[in-house]
PDB file of N, CA and C in Angstrom:
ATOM      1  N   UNK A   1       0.843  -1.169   0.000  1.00  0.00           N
ATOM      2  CA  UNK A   1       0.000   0.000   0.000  1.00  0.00           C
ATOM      3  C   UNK A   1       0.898   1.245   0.000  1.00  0.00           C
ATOM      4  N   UNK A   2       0.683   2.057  -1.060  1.00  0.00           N
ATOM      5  CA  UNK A   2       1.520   3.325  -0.782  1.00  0.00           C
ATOM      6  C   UNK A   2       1.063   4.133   0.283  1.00  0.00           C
ATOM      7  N   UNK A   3       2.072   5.145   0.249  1.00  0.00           N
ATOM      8  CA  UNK A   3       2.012   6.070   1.687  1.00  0.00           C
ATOM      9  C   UNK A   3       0.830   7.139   1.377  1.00  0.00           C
ATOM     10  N   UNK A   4       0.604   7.587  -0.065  1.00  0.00           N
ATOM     11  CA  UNK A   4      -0.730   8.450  -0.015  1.00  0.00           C
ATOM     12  C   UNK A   4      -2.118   7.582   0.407  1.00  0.00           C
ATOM     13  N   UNK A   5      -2.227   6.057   0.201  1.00  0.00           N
ATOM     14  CA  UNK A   5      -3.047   5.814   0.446  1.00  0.00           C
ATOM     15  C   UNK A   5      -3.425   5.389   2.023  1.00  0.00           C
ATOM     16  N   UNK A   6      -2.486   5.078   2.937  1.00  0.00           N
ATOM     17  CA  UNK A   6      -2.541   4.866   3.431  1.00  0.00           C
ATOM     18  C   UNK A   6      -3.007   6.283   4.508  1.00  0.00           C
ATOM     19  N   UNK A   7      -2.215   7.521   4.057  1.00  0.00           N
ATOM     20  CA  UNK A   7      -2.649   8.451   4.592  1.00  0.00           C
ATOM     21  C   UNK A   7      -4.293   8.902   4.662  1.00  0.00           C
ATOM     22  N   UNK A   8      -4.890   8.311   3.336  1.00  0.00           N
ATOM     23  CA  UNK A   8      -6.332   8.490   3.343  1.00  0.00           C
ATOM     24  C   UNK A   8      -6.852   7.449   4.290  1.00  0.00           C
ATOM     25  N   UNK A   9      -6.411   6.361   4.378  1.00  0.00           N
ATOM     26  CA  UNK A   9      -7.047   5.553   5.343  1.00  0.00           C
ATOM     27  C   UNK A   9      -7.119   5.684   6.335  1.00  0.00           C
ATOM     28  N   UNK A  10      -6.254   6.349   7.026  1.00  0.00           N
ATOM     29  CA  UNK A  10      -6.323   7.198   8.504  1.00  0.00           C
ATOM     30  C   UNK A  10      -6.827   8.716   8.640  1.00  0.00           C
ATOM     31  N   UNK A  11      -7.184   9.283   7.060  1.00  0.00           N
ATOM     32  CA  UNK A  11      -7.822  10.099   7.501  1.00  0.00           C
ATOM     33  C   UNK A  11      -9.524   9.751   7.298  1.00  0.00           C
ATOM     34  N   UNK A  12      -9.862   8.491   6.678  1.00  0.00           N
ATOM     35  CA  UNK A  12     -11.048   8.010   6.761  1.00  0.00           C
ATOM     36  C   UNK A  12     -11.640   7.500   8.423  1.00  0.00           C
ATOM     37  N   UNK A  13     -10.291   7.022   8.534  1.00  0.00           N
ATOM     38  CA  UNK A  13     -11.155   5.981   9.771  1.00  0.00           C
ATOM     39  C   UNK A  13     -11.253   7.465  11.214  1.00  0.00           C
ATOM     40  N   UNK A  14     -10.431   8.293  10.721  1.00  0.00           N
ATOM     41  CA  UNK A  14     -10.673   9.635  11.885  1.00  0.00           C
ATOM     42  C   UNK A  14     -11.964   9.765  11.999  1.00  0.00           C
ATOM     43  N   UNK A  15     -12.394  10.480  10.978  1.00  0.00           N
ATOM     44  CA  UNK A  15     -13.549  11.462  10.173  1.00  0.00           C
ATOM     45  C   UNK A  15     -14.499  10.169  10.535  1.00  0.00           C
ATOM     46  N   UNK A  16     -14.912   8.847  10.350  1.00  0.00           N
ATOM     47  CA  UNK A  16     -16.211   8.220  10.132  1.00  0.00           C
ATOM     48  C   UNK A  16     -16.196   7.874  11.420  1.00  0.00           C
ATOM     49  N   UNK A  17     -14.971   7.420  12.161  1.00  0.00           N
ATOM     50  CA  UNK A  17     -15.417   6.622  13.739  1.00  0.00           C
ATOM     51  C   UNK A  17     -15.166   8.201  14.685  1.00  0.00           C
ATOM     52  N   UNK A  18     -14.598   8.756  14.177  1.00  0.00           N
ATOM     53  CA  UNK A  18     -14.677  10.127  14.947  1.00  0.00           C
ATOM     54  C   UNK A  18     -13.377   9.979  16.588  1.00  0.00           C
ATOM     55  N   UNK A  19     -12.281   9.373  15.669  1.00  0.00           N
ATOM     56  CA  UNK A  19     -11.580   8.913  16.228  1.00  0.00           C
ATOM     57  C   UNK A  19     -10.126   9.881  16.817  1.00  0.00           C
ATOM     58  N   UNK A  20      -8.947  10.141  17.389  1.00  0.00           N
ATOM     59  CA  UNK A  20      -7.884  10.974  17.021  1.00  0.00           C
ATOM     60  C   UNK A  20      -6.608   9.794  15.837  1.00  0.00           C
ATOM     61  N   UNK A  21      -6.041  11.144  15.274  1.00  0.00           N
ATOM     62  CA  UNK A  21      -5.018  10.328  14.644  1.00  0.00           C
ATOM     63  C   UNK A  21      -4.268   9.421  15.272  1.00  0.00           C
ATOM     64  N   UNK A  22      -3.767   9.488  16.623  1.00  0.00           N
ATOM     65  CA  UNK A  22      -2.626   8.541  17.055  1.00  0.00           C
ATOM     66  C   UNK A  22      -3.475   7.024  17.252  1.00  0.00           C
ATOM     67  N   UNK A  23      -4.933   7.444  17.782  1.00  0.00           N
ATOM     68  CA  UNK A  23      -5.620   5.990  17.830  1.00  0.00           C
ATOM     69  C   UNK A  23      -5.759   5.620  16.488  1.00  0.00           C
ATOM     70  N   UNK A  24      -6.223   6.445  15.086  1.00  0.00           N
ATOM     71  CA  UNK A  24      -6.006   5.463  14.233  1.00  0.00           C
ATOM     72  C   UNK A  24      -5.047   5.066  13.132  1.00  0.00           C
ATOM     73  N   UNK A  25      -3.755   5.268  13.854  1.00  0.00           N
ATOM     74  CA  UNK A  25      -2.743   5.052  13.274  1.00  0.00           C
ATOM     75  C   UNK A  25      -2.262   3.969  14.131  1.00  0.00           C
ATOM     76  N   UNK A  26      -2.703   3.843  15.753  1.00  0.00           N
ATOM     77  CA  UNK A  26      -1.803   2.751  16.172  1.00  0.00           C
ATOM     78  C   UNK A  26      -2.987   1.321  16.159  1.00  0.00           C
ATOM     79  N   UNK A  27      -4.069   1.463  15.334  1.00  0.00           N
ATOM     80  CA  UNK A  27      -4.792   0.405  15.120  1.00  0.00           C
ATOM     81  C   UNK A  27      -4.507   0.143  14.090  1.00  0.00           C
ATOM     82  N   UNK A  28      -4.424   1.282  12.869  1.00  0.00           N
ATOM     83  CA  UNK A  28      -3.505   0.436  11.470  1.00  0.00           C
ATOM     84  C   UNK A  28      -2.234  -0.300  11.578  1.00  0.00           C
ATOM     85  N   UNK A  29      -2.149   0.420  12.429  1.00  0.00           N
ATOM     86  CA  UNK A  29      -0.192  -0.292  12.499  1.00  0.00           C
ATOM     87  C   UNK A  29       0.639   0.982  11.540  1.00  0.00           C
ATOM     88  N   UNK A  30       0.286   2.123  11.828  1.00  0.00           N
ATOM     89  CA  UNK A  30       0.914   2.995  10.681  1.00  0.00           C
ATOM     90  C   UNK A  30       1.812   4.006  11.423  1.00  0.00           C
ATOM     91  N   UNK A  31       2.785   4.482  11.464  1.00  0.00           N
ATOM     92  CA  UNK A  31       3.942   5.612  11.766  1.00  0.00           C
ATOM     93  C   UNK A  31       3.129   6.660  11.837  1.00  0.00           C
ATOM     94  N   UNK A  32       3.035   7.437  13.317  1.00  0.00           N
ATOM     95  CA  UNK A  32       2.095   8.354  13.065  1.00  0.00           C
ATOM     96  C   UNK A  32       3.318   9.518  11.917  1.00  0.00           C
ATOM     97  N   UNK A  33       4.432   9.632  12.221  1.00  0.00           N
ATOM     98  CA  UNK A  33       5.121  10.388  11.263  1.00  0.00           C
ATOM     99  C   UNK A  33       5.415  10.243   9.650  1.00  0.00           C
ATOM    100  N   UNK A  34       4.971   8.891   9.259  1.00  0.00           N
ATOM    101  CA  UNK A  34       4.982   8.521   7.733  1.00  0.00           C
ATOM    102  C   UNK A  34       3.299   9.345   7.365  1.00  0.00           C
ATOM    103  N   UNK A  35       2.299   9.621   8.390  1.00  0.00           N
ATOM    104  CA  UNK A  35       1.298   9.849   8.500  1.00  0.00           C
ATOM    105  C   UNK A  35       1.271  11.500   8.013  1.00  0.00           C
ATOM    106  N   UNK A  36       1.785  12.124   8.741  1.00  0.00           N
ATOM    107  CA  UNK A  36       2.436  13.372   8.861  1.00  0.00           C
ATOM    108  C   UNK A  36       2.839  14.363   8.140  1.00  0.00           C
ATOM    109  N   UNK A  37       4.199  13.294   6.993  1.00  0.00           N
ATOM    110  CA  UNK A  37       4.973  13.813   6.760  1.00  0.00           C
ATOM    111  C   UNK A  37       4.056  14.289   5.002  1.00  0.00           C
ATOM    112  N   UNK A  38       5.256  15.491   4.939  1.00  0.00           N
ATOM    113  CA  UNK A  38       4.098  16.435   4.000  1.00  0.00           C
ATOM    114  C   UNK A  38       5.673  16.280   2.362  1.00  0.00           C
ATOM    115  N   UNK A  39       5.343  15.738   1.995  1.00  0.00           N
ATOM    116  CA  UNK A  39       6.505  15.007   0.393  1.00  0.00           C
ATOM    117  C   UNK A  39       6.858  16.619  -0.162  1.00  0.00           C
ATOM    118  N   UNK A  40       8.243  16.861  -0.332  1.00  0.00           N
ATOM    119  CA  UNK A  40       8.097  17.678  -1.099  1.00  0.00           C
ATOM    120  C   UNK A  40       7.913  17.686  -2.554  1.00  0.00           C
ATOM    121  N   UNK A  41       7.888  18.380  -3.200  1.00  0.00           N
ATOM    122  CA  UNK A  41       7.278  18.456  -4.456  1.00  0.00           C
ATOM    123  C   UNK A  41       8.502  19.023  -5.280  1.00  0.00           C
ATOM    124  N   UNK A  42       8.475  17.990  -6.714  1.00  0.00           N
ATOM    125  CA  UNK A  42       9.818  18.121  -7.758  1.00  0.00           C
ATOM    126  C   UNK A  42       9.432  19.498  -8.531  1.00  0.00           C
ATOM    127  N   UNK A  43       8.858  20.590  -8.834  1.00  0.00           N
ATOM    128  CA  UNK A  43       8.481  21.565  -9.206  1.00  0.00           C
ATOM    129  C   UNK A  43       9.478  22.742  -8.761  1.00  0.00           C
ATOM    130  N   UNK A  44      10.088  22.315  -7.066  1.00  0.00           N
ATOM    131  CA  UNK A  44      10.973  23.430  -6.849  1.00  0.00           C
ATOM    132  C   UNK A  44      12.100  23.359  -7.318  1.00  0.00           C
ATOM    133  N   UNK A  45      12.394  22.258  -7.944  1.00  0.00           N
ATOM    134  CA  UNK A  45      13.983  22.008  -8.730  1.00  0.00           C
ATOM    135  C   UNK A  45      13.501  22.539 -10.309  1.00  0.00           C
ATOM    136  N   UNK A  46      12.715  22.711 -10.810  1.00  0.00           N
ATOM    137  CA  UNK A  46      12.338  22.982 -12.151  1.00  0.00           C
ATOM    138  C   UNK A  46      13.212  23.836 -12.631  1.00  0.00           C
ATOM    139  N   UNK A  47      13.155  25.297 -12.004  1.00  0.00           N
ATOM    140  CA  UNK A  47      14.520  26.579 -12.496  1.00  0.00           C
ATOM    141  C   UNK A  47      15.692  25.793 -12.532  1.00  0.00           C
ATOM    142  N   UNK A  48      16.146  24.983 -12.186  1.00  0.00           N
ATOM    143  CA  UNK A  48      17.623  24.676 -11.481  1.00  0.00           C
ATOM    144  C   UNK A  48      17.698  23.663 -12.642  1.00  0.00           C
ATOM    145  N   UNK A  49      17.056  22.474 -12.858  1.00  0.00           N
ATOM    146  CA  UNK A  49      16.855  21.466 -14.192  1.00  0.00           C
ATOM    147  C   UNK A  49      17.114  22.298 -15.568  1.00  0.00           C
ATOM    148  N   UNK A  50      16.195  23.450 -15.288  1.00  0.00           N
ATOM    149  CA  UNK A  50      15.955  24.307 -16.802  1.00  0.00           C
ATOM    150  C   UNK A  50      18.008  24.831 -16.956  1.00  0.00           C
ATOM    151  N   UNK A  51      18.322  25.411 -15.711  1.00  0.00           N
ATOM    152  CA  UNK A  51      19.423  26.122 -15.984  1.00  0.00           C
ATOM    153  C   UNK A  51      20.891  25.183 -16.100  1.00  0.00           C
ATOM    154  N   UNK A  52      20.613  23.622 -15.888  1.00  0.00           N
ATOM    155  CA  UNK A  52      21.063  22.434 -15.719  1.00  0.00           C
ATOM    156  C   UNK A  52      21.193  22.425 -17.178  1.00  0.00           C
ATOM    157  N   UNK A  53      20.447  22.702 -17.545  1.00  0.00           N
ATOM    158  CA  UNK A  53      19.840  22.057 -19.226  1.00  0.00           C
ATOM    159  C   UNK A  53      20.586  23.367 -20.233  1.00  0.00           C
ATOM    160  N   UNK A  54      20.917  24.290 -19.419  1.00  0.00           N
ATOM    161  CA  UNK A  54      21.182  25.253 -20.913  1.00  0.00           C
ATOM    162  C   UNK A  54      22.857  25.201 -20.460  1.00  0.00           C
ATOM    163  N   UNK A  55      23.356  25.047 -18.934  1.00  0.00           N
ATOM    164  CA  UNK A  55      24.842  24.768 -18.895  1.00  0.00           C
ATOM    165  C   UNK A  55      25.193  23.449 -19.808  1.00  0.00           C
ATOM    166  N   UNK A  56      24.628  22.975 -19.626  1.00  0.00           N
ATOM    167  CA  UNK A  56      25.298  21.347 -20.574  1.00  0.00           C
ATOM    168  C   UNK A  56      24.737  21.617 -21.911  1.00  0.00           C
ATOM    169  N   UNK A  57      24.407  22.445 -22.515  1.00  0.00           N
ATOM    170  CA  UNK A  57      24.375  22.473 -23.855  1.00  0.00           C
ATOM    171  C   UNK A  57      25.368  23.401 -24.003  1.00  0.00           C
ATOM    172  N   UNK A  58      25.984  24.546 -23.279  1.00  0.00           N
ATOM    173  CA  UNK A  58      26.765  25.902 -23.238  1.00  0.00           C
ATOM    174  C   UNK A  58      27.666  25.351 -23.309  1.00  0.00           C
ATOM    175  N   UNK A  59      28.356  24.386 -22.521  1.00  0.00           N
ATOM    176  CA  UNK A  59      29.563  23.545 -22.318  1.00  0.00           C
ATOM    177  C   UNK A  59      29.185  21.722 -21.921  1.00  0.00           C
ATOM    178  N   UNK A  60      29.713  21.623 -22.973  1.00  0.00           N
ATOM    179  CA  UNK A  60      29.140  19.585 -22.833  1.00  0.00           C
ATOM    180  C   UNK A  60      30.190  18.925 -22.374  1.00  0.00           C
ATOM    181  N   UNK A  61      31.148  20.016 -22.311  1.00  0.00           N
ATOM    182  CA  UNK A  61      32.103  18.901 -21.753  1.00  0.00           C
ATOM    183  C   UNK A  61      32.535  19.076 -19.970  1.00  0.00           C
ATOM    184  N   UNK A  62      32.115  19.905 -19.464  1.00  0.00           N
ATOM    185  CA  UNK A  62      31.975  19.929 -18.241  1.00  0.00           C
ATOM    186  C   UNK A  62      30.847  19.177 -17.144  1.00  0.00           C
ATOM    187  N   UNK A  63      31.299  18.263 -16.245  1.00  0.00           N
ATOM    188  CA  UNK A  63      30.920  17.068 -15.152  1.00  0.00           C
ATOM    189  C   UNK A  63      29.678  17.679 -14.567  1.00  0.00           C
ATOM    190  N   UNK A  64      29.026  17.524 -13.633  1.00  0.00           N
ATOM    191  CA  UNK A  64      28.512  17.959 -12.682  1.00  0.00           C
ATOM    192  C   UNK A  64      28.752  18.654 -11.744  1.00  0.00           C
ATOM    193  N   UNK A  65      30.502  18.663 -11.671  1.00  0.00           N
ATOM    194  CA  UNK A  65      31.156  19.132 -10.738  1.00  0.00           C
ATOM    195  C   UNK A  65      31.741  20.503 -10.946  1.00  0.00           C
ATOM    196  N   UNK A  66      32.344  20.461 -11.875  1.00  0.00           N
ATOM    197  CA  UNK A  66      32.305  21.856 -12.399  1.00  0.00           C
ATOM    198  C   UNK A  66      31.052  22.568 -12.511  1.00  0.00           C
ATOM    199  N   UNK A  67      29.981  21.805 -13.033  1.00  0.00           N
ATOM    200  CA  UNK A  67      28.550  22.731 -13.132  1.00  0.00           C
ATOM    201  C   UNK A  67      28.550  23.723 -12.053  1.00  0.00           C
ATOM    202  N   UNK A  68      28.129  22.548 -10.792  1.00  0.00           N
ATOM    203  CA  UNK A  68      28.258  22.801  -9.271  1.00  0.00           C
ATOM    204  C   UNK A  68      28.932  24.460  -9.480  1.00  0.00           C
ATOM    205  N   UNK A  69      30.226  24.493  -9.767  1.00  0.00           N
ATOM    206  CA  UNK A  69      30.984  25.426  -9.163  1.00  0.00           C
ATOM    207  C   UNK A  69      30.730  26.857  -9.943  1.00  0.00           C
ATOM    208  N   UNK A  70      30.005  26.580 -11.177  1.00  0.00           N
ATOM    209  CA  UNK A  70      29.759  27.512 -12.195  1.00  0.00           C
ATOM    210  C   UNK A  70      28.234  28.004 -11.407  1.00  0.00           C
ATOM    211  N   UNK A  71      27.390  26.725 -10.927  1.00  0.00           N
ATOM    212  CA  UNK A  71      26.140  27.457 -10.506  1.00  0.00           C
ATOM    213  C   UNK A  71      26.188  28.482  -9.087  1.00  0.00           C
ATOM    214  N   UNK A  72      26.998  28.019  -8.230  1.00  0.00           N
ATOM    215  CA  UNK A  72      27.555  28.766  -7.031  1.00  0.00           C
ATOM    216  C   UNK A  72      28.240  30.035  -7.562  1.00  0.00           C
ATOM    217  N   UNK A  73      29.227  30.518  -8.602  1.00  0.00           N
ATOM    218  CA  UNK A  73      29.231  31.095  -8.948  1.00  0.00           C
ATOM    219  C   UNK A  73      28.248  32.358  -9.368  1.00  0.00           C
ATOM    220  N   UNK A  74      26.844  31.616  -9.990  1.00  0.00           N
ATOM    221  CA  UNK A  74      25.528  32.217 -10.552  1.00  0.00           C
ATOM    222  C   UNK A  74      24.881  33.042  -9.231  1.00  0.00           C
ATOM    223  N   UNK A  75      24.720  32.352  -7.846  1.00  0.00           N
ATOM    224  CA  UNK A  75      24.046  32.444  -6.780  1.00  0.00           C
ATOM    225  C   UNK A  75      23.588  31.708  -6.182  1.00  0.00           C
ATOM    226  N   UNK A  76      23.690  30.791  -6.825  1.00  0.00           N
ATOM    227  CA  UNK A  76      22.503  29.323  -6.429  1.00  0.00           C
ATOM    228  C   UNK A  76      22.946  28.875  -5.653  1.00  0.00           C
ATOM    229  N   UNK A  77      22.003  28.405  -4.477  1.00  0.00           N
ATOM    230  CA  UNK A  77      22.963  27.878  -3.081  1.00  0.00           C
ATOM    231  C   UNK A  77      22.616  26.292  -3.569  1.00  0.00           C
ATOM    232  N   UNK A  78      23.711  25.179  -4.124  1.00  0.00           N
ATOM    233  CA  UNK A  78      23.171  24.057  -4.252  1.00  0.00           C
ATOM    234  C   UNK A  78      24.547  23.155  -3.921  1.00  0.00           C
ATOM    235  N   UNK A  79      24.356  22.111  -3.439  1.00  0.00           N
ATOM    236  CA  UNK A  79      25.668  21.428  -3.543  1.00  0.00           C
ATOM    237  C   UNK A  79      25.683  20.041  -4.252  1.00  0.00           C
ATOM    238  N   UNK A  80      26.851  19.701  -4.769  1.00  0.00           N
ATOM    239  CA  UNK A  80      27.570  18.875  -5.819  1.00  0.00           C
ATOM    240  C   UNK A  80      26.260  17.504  -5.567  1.00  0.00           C
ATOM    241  N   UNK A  81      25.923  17.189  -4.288  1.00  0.00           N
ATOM    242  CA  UNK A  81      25.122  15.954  -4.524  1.00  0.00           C
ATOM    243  C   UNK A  81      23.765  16.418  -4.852  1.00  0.00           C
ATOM    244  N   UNK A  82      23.116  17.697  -4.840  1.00  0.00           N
ATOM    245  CA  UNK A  82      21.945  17.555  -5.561  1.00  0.00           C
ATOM    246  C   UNK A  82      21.427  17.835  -7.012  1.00  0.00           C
ATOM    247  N   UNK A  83      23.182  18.374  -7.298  1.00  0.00           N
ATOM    248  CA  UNK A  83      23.425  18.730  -8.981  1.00  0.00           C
ATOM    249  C   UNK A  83      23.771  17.255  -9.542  1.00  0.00           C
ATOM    250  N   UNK A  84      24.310  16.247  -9.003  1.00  0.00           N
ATOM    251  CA  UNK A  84      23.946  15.077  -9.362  1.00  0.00           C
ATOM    252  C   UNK A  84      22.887  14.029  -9.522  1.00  0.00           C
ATOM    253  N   UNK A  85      22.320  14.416  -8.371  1.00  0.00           N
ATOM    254  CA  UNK A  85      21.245  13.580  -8.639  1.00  0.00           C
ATOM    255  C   UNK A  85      20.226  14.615  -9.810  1.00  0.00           C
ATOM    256  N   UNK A  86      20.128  15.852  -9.935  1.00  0.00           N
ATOM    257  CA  UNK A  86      19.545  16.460 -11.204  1.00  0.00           C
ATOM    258  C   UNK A  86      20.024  15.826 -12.245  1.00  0.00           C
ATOM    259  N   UNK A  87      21.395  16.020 -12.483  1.00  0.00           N
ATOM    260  CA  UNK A  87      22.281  15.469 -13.766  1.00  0.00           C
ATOM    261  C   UNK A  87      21.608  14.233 -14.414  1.00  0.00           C
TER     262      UNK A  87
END
């Protein structure tokens, strides 16, 4: 069961038995913090992908690592492991 669904299932069994979250999370058997937790969303990397995308066409022969040092350069507060995992 994924974690969005499961989040509806505890917010079903709240709302119909008129229950609190910690009781119906510790009757699912569910983390009240997997419950909780709010995913961030890939939309805030979008500028950073886009500007990802026009350095590696500007220069193709430069790593990720150099990117890194060219985007810090720009302003961008980002470091080498999340310009990789973009890459």
């Amino acid at each position: 069961m994924t974690a969005d669904r499961k989040r509806s299932a505890v917010r079903h069994v709240t709302r119909t038995l008129r229950v609190s979250e910690r009781r119906a999370c510790t009757v699912l058997g569910y983390a009240r913090s997997m419950i909780r937790y709010a995913p961030r969303r890939a939309h805030a990397d979008d500028a950073l992908v886009k500007r990802l995308h026009e350095l590696s066409e500007a220069h193709p022969r430069l790593g990720y690592r150099k990117v890194t040092a060219k985007l810090r350069g720009e302003g961008w507060t980002v470091n080498k492991k999340r310009v990789m995992r973009l890459w």
